[in-house]
Structures are given as structure tokens and as C-alpha cells.
N, C-alpha and C. Protein backbone atom coordinates (compact mmCIF):
# COMPACT_ATOMS: atom_id res chain seq x y z
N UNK A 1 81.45 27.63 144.97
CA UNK A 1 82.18 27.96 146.20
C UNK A 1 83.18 26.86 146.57
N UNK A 2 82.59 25.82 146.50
CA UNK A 2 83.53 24.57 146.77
C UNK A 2 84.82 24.25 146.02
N UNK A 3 84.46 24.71 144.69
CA UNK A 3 85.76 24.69 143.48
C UNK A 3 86.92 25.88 144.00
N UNK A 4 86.57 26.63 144.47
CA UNK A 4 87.31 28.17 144.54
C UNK A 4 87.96 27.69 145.89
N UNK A 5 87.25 27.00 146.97
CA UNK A 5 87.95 26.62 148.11
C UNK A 5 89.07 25.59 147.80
N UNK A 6 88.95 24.46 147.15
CA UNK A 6 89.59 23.23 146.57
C UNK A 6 90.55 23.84 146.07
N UNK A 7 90.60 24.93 144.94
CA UNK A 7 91.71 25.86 144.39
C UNK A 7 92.50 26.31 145.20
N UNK A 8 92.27 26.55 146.56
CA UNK A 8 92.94 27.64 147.05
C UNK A 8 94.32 26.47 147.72
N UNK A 9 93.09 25.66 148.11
CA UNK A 9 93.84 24.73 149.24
C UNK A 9 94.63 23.92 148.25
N UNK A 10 94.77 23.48 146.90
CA UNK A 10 95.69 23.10 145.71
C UNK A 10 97.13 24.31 145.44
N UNK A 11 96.75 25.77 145.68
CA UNK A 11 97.65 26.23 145.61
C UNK A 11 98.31 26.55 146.85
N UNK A 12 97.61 26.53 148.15
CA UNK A 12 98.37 26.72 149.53
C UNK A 12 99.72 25.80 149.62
N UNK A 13 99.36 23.93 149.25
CA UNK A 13 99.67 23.25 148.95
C UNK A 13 100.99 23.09 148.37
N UNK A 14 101.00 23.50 147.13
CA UNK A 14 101.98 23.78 146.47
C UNK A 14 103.05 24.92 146.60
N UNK A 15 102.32 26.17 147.19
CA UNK A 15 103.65 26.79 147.94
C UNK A 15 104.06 26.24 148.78
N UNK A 16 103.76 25.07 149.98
CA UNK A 16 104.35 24.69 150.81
C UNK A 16 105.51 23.17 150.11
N UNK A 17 105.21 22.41 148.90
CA UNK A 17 105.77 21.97 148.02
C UNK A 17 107.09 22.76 147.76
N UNK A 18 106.68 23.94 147.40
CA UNK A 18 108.09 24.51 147.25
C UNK A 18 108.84 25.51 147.94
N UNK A 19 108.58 25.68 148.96
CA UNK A 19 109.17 25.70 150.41
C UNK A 19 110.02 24.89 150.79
N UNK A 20 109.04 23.69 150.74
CA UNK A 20 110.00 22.83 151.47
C UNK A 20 111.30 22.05 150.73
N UNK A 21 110.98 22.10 148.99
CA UNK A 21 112.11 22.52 148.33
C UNK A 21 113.20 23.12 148.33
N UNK A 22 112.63 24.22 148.66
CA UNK A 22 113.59 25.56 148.34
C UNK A 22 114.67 25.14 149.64
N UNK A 23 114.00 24.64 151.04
CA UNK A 23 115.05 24.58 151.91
C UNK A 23 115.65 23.63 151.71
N UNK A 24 115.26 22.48 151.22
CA UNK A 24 116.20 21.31 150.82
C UNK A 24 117.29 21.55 150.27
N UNK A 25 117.24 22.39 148.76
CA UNK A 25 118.16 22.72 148.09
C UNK A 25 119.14 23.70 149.25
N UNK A 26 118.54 24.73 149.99
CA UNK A 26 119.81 24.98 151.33
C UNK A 26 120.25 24.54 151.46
N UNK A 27 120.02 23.25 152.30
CA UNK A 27 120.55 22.54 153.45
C UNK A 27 121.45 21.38 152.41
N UNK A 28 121.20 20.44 151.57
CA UNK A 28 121.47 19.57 150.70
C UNK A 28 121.96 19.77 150.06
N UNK A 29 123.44 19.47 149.63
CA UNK A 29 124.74 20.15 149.21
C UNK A 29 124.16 19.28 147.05
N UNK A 30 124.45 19.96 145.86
CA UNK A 30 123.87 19.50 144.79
C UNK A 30 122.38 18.56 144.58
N UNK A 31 121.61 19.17 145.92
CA UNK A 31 120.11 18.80 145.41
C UNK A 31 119.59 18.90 144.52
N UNK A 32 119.54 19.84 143.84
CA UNK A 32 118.82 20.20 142.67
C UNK A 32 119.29 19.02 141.74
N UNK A 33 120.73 18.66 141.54
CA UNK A 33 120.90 17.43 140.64
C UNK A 33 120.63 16.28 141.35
N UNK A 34 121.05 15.93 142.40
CA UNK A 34 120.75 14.44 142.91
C UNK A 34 119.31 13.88 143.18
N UNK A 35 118.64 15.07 143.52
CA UNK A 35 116.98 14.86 143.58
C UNK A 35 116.23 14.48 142.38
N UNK A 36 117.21 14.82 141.13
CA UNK A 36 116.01 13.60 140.40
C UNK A 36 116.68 13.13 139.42
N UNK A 37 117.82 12.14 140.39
CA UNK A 37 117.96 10.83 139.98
C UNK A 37 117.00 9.51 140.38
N UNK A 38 116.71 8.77 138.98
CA UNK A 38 115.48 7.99 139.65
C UNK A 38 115.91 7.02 140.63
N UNK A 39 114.67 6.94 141.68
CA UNK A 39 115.05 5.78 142.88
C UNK A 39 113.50 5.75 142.93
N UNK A 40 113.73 4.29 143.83
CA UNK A 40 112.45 3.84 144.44
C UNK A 40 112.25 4.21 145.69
N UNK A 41 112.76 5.29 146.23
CA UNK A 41 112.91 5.62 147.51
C UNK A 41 112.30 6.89 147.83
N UNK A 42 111.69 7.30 148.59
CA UNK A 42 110.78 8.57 149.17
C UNK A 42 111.67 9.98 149.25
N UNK A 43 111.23 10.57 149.00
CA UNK A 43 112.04 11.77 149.37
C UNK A 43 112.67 12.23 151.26
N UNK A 44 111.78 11.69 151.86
CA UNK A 44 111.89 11.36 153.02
C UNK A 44 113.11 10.14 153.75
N UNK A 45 112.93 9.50 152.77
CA UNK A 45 113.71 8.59 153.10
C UNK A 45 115.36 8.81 152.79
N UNK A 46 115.63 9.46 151.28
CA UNK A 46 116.96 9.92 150.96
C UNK A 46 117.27 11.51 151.78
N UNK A 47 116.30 12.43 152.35
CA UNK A 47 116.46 13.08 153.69
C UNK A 47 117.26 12.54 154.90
N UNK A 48 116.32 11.36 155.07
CA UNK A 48 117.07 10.19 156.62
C UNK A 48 118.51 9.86 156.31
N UNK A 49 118.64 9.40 154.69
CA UNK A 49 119.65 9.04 154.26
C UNK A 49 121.09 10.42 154.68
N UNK A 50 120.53 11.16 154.21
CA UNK A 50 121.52 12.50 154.44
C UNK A 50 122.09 12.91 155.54
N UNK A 51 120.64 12.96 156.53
CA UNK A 51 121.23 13.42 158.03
C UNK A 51 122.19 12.15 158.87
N UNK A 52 121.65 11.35 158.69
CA UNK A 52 122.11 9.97 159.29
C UNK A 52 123.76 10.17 158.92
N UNK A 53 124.22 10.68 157.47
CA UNK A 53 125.54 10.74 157.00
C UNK A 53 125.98 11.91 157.47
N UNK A 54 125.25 13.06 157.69
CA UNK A 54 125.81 14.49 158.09
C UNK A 54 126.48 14.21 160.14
N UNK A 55 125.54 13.05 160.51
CA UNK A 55 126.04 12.96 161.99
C UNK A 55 126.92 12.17 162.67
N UNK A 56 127.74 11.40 161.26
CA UNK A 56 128.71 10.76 161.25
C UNK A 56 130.26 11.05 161.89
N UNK A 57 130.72 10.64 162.60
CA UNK A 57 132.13 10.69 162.98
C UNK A 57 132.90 11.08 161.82
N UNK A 58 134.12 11.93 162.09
CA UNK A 58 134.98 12.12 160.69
C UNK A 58 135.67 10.84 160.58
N UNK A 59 136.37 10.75 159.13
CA UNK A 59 137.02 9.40 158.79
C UNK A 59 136.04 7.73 159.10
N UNK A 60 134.69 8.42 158.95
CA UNK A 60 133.59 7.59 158.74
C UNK A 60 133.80 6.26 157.48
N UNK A 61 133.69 4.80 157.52
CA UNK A 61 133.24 4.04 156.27
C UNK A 61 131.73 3.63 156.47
N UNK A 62 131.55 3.96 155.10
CA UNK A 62 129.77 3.50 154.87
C UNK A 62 130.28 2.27 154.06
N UNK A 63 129.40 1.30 154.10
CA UNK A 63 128.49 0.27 152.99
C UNK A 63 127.52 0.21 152.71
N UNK A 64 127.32 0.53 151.34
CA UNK A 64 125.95 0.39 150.90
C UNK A 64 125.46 -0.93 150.05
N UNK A 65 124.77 -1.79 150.31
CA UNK A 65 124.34 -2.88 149.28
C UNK A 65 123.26 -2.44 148.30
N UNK A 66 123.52 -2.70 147.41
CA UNK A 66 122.42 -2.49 146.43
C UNK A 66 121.78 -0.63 146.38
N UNK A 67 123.11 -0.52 145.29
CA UNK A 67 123.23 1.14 144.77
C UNK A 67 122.58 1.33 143.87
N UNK A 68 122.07 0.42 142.86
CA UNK A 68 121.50 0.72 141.92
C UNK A 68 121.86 2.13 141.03
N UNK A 69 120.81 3.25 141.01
CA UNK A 69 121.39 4.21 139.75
C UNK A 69 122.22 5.31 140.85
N UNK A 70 122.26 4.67 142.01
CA UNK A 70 123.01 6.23 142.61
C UNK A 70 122.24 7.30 143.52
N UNK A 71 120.77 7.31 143.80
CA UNK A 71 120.39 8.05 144.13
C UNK A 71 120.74 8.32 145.74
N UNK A 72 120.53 7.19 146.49
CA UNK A 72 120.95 6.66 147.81
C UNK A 72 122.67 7.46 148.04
N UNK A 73 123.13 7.11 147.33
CA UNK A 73 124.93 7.29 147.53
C UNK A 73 124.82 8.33 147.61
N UNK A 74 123.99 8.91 146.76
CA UNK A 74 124.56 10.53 146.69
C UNK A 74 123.99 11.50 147.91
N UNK A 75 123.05 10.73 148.42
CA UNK A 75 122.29 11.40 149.40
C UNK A 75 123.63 11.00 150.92
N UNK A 76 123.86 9.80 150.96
CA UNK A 76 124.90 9.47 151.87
C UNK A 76 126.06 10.53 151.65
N UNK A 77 126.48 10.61 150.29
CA UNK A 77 128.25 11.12 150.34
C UNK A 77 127.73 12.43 150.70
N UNK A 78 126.91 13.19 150.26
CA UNK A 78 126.34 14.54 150.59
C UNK A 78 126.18 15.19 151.83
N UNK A 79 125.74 13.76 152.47
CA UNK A 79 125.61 14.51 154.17
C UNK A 79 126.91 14.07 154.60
N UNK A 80 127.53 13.30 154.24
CA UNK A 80 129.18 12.87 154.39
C UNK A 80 130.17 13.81 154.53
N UNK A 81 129.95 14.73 153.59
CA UNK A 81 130.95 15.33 153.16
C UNK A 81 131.90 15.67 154.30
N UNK A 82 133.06 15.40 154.13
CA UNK A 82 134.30 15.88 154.78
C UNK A 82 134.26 14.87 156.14
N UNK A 83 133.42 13.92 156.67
CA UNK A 83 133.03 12.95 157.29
C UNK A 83 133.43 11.89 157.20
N UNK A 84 132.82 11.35 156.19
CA UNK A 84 132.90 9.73 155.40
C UNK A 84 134.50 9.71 154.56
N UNK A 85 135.36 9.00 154.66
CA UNK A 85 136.04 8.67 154.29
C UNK A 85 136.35 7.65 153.06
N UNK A 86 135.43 6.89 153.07
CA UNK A 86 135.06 5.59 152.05
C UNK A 86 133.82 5.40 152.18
N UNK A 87 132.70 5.51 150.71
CA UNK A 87 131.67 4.87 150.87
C UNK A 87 131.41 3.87 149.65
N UNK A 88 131.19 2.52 150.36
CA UNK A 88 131.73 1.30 149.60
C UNK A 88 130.28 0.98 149.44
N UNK A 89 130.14 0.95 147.44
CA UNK A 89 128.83 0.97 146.91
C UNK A 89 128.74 -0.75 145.78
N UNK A 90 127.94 -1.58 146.49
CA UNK A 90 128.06 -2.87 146.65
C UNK A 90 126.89 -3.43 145.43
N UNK A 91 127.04 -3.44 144.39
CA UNK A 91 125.66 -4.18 143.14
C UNK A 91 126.40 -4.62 142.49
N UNK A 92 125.62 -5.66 141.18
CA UNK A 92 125.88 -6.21 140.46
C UNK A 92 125.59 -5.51 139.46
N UNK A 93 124.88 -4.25 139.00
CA UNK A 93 124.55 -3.75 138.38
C UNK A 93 123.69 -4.59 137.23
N UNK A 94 123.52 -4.81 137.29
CA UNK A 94 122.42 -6.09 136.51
C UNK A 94 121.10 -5.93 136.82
N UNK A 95 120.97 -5.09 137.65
CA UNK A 95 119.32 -4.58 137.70
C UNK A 95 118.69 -6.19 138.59
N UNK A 96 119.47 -6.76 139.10
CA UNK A 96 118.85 -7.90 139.44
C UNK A 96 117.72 -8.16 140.69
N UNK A 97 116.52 -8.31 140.29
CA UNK A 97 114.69 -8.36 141.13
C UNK A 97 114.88 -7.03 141.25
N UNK A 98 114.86 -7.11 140.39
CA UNK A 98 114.54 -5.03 139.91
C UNK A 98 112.70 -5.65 139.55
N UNK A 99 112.16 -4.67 139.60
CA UNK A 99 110.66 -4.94 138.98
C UNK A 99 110.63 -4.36 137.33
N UNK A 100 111.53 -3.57 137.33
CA UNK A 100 111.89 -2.96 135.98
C UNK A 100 112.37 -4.02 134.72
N UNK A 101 112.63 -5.10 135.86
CA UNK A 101 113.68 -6.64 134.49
C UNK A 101 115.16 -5.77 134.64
N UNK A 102 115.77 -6.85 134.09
CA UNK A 102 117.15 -6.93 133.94
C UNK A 102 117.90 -6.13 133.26
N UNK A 103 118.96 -5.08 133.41
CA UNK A 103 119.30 -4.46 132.90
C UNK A 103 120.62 -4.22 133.39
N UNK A 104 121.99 -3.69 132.59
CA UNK A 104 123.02 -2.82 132.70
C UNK A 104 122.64 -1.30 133.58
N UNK A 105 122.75 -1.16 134.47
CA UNK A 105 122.77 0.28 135.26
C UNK A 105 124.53 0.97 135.44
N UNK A 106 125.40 0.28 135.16
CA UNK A 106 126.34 0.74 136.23
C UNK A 106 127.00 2.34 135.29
N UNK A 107 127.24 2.17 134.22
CA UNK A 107 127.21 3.32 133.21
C UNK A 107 126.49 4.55 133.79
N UNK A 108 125.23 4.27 134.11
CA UNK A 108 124.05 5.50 134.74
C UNK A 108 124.52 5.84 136.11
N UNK A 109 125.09 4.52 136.78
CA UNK A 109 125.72 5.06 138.58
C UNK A 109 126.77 5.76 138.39
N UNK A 110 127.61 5.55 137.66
CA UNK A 110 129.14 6.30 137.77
C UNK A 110 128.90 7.69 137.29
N UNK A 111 127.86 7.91 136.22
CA UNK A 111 127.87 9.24 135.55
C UNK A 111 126.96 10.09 136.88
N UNK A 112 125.80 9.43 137.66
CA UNK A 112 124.96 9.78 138.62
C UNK A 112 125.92 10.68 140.00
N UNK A 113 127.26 9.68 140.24
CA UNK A 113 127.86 10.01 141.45
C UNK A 113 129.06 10.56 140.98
N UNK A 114 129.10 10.97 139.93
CA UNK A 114 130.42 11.60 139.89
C UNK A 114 131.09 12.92 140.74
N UNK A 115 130.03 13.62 141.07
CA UNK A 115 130.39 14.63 141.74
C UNK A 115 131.46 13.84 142.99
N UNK A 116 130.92 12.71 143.37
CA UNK A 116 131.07 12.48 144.95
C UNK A 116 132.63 11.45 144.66
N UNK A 117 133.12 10.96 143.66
CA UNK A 117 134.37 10.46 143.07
C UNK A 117 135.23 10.23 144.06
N UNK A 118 135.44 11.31 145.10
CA UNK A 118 136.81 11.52 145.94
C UNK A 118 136.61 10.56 147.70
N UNK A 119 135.10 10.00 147.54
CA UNK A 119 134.35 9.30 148.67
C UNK A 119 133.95 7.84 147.85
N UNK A 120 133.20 7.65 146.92
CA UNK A 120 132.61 6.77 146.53
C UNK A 120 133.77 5.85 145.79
N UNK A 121 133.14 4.06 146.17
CA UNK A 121 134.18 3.33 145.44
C UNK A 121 133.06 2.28 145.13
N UNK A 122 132.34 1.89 144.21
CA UNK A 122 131.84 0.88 143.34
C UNK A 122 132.69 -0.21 143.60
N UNK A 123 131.86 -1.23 143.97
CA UNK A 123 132.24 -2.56 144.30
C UNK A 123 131.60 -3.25 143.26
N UNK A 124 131.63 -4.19 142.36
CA UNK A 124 130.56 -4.48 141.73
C UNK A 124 131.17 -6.53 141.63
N UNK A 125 129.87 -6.88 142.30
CA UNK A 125 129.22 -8.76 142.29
C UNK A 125 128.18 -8.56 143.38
N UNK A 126 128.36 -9.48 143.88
CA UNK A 126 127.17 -10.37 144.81
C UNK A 126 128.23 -9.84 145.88
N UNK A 127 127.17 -9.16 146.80
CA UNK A 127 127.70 -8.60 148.36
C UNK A 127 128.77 -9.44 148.93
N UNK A 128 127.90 -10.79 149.10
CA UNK A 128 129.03 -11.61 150.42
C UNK A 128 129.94 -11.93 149.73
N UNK A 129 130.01 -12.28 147.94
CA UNK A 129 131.50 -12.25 147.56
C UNK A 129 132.35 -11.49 147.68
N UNK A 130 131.87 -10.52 147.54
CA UNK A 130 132.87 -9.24 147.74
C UNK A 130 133.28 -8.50 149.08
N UNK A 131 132.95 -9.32 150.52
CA UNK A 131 132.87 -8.36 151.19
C UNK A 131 134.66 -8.55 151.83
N UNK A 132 135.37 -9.04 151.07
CA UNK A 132 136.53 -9.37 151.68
C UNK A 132 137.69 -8.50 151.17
N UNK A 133 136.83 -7.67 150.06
CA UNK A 133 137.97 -6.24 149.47
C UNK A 133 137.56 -5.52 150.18
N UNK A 134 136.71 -5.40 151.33
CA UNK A 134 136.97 -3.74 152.12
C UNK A 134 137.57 -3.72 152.90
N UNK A 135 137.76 -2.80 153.11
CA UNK A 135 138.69 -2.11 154.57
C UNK A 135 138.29 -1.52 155.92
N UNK A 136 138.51 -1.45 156.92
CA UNK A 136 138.16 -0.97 157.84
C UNK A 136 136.61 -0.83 158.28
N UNK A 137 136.48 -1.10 159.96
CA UNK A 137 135.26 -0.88 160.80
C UNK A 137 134.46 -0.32 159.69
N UNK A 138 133.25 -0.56 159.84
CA UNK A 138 131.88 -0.06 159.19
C UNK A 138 131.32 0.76 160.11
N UNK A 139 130.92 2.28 159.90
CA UNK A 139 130.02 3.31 160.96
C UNK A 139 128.92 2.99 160.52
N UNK A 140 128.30 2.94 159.58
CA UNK A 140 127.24 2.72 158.83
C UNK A 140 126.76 1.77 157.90
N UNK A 141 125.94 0.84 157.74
CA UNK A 141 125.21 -0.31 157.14
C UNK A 141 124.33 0.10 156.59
N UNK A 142 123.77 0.56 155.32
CA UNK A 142 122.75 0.33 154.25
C UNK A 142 122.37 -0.56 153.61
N UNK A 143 121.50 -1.46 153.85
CA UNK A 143 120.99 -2.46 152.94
C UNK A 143 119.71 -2.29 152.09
N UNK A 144 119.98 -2.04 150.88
CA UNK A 144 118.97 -2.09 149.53
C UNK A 144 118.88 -3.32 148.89
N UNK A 145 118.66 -4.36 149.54
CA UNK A 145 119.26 -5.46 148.34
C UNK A 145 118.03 -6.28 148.43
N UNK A 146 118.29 -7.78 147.51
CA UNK A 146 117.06 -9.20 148.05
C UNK A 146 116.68 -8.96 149.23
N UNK A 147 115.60 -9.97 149.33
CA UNK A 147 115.13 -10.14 150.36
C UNK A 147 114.99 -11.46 150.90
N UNK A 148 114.76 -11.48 152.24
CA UNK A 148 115.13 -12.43 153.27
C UNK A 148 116.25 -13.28 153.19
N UNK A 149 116.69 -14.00 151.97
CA UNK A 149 117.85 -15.12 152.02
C UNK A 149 119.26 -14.01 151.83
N UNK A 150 118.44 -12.99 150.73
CA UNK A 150 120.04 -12.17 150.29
C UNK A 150 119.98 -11.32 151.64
N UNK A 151 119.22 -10.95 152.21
CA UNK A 151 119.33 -9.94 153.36
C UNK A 151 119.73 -10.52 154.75
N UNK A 152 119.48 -11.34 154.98
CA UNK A 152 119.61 -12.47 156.04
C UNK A 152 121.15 -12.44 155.97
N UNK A 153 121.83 -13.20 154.77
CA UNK A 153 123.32 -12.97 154.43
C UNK A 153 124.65 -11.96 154.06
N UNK A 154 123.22 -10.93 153.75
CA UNK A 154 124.30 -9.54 153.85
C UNK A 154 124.24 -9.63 155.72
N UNK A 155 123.69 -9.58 156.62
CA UNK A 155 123.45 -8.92 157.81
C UNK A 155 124.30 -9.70 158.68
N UNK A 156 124.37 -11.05 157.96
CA UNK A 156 125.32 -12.26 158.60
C UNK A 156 126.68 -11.91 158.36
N UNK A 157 127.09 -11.42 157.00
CA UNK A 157 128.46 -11.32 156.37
C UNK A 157 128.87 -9.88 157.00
N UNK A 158 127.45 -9.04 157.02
CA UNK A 158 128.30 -7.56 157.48
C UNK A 158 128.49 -7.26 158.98
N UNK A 159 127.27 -7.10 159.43
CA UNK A 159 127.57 -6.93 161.15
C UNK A 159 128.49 -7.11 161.70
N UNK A 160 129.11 -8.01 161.58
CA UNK A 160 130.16 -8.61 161.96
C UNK A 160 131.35 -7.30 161.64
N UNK A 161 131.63 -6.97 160.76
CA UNK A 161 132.00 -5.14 160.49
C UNK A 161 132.09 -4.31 161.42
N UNK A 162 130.45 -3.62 161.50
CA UNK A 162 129.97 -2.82 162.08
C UNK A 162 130.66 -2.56 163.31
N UNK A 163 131.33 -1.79 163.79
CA UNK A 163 131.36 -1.02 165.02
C UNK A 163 130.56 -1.03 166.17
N UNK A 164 130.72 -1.02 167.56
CA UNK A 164 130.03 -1.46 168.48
C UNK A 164 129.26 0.22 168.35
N UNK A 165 127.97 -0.03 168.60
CA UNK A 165 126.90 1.15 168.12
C UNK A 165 127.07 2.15 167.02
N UNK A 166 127.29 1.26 165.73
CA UNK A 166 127.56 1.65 164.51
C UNK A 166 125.62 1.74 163.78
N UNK A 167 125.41 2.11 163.11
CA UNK A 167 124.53 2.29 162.25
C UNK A 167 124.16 1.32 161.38
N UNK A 168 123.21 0.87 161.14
CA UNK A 168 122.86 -0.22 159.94
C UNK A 168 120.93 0.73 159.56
N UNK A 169 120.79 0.43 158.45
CA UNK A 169 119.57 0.76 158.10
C UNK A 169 118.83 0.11 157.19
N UNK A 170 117.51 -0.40 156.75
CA UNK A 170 117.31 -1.54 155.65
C UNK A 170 116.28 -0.72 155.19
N UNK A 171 116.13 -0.67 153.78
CA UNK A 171 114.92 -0.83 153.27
C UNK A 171 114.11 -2.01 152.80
N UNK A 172 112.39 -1.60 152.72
CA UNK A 172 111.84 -2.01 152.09
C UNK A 172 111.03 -2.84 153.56
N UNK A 173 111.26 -2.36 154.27
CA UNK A 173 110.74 -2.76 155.73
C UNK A 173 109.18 -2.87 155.50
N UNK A 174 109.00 -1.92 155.28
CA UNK A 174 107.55 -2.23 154.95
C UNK A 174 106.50 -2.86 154.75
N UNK A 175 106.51 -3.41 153.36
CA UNK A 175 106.15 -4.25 152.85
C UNK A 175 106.47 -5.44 152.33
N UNK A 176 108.05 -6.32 152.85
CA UNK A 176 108.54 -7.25 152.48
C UNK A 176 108.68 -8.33 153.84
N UNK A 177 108.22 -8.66 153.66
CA UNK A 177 108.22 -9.82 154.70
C UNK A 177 109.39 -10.37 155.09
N UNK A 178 109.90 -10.58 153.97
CA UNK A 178 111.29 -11.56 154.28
C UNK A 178 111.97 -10.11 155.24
N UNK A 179 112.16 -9.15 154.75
CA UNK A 179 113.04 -8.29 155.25
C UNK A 179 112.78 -8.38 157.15
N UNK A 180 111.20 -8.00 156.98
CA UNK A 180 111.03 -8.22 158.32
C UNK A 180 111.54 -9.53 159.19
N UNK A 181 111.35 -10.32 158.57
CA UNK A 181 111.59 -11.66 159.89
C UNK A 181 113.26 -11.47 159.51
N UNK A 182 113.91 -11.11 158.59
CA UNK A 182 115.44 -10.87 158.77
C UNK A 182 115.56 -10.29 159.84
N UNK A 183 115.22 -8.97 159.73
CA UNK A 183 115.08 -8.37 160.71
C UNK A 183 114.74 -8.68 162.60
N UNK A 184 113.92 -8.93 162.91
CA UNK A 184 113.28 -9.93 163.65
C UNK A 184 114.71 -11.19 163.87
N UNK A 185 115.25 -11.86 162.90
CA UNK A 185 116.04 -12.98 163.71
C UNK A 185 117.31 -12.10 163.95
N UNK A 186 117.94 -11.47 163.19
CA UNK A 186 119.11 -11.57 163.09
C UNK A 186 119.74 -10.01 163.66
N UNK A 187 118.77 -8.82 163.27
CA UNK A 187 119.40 -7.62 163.94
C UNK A 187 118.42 -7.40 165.76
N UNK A 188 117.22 -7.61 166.12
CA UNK A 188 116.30 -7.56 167.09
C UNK A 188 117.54 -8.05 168.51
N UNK A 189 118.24 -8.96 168.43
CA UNK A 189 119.09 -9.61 169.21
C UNK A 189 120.33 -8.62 169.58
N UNK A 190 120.42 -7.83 168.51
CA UNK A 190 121.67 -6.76 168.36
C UNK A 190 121.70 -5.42 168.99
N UNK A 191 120.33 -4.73 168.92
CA UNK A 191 119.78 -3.54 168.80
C UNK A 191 120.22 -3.00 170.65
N UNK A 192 121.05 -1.99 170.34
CA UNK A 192 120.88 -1.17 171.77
C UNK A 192 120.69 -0.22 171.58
N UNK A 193 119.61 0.34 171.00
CA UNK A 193 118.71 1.57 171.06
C UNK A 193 117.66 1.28 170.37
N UNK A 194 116.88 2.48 170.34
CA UNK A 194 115.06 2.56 170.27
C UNK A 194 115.13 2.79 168.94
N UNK A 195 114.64 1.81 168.19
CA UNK A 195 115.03 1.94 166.29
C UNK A 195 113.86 3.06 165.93
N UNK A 196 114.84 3.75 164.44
CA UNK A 196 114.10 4.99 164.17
C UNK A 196 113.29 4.11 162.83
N UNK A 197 112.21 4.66 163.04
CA UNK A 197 111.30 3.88 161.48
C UNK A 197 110.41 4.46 160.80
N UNK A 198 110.81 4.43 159.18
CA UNK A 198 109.67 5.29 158.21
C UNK A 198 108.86 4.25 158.15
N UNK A 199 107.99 4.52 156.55
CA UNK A 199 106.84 3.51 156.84
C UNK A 199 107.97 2.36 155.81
N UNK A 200 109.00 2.60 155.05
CA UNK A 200 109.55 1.57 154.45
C UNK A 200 111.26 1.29 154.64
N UNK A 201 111.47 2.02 155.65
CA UNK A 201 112.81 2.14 156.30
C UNK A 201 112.65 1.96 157.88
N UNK A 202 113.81 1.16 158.15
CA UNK A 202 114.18 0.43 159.37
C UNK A 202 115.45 0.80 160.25
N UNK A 203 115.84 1.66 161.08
CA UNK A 203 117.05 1.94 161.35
C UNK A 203 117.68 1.39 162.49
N UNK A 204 118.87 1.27 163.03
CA UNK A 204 119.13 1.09 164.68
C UNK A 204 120.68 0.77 164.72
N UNK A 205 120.70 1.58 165.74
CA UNK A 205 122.24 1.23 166.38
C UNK A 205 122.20 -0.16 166.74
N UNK A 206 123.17 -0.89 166.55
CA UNK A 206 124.15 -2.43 166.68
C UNK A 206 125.29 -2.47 167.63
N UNK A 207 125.25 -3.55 168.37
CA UNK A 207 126.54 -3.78 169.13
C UNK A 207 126.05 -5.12 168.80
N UNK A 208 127.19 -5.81 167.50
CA UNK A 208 127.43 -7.09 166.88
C UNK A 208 128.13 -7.57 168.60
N UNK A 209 127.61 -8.94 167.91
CA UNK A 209 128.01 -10.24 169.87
C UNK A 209 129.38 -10.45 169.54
N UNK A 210 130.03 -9.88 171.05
CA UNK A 210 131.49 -10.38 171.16
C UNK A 210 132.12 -9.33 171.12
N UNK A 211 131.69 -8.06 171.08
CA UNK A 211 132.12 -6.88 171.12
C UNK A 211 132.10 -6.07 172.80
């Protein structure tokens, strides 16, 4: 009796698995391809990623640090669409404190985001070197990158960007310490609204000082 109940509730389960699929692929403009590009990121979380971009002002700029294979971007340019104007995608491609080791990715990002070509612009070094080729106010802040010293210094180099109640979002909140006390010194001081939070994502509107 117990096996036949366990069965049932394994397949209830799984229709609701693909339900909640099926509406994704609705709502989520090339889900079916962008959903399984690999990331270390929740399905939930490249969701947040989407809507957060779908409620964007038109002629929107994103930055993203640490793009890795693309999965993130594509979830951004997607809810972007016709929104985002520039979304400026910031790695070294070097796979660098990857847990995976060191590797060439950027070959796998460009072929990953191609759909999104007419939005996306690959930046590729070390964030704060580079942050002096972009252009215009930041609506939105994504940070995927190191932690605490590299995050501390993206948040130092970018904010400063950001738009007075512009968007910034971090991963890896979770379980990284450094991220947190980044967090904690450097955006906590900033925050004028009630931050939205997964269990490994960190969000909140910013009004950078002096604005």
C-alpha cells in the first residue's frame, strides 16, 4: 500500500514538474534553449533574473560581472527584450575560482547568447579594469564574481554607476561569507527599500551617496 501511495505522489509530482515547465516555456521567450545552458544557478533564481529584466525601464543598461557560459545573460536579455538597451557582460573567461579549475569558456558564451547579439556586448578582463569602456547610468547591477575582496571592489567601482534606485543583485549570498559582510559594509548603507532574497541571491534598490 505504501509503495502504490509513494508512486502516486512521484507521479503527482512530476506532472506538476511539467506544468510548471510548460508555463515557463510560455512566458520565457527561447526557454527551451536557454534552460539548459549549464549554470550554477537555481532555476528560481534565473526566473528572478528574467522578471527583474522584464520590469525594466525601456533603453535600460545592465552589467553583469562574471557571465561565465551565458546562462544568467540570457535570462536578463530575455526579460529585456525591447527594454535593455546594452547588456554589458564582464569575465575573464578563464573560468577563474570556478570549482570546475581553469578553463577557456568564452567560445561556449558567445555561441550560448547568440540569439541575444543585438543587446549583449562581452567585455572580457578583470571588472574594475574594464569598467571605464562603458557607457551610460547602470539600471541594473549583477554581480557573479569573487568574493569579498573582488566583490567589495566591483560594488566600490560600480555603484557609483548605478542610478538613484537602480537595481543591483549578488549572488552566492548564501553561503559565502565574504559576500555577506560585502554586503553588510558597503551596499546595507545604500539600500532604500526592503531587499528581495532567495536562499543564494541578494537583491535591493540603491541610491549610491551624493545622489
Amino acid at each position: 500500500m505504501m509503495k502504490v501511495v509513494y508512486q502516486l505522489r512521484e507521479k503527482a509530482r512530476g506532472a506538476k514538474r511539467r506544468i510548471r515547465e510548460f508555463i515557463k516555456a510560455r512566458q520565457i521567450p527561447f526557454y527551451e534553449v536557454i534552460s539548459k545552458i549549464p549554470t550554477h544557478m537555481t532555476a528560481e533564481e534565473q526566473e528572478f533574473l528574467f522578471k527583474s529584466a522584464r520590469d525594466l525601464p525601456i533603453g535600460s543598461v545592465v552589467v553583469e560581472i562574471g557571465s561565465y557560459l551565458g546562462a544568467s545573460t540570457c535570462f536578463l536579455a530575455a526579460g529585456g527584450r525591447g527594454r535593455i538597451s546594452k547588456l554589458y557582460c564582464i569575465d575573464t573567461w578563464e573560468n577563474d575560482a570556478m570549482s570546475e579549475g581553469p578553463k577557456k569558456t568564452f567560445e561556449a558564451f558567445i555561441q550560448n547568447t547568440s540569439i541575444f547579439t543585438d543587446v549583449v556586448t562581452p567585455v572580457k578582463g578583470k571588472s574594475v579594469e574594464v569598467a571605464n569602456s562603458l557607457i551610460g547610468q547602470v539600471d541594473l547591477l549583477f554581480i557573479d564574481g569573487d568574493h569579498y575582496e573582488g566583490i567589495r571592489l566591483d560594488l566600490k567601482t560600480y555603484l557609483p554607476r548605478v542610478k538613484s534606485g537602480g537595481l543591483i543583485v549578488l549572488h552566492d549570498w548564501g553561503w559565502a561569507e565574504g559576500v555577506q559582510r560585502a554586503i553588510r559594509e558597503v551596499v546595507f548603507p545604500l539600500q532604500v527599500a526592503r531587499p528581495y532574497i532567495l536562499p543564494n541571491m541578494y537583491s535591493v534598490r540603491v541610491s549610491p551617496l551624493g545622489r
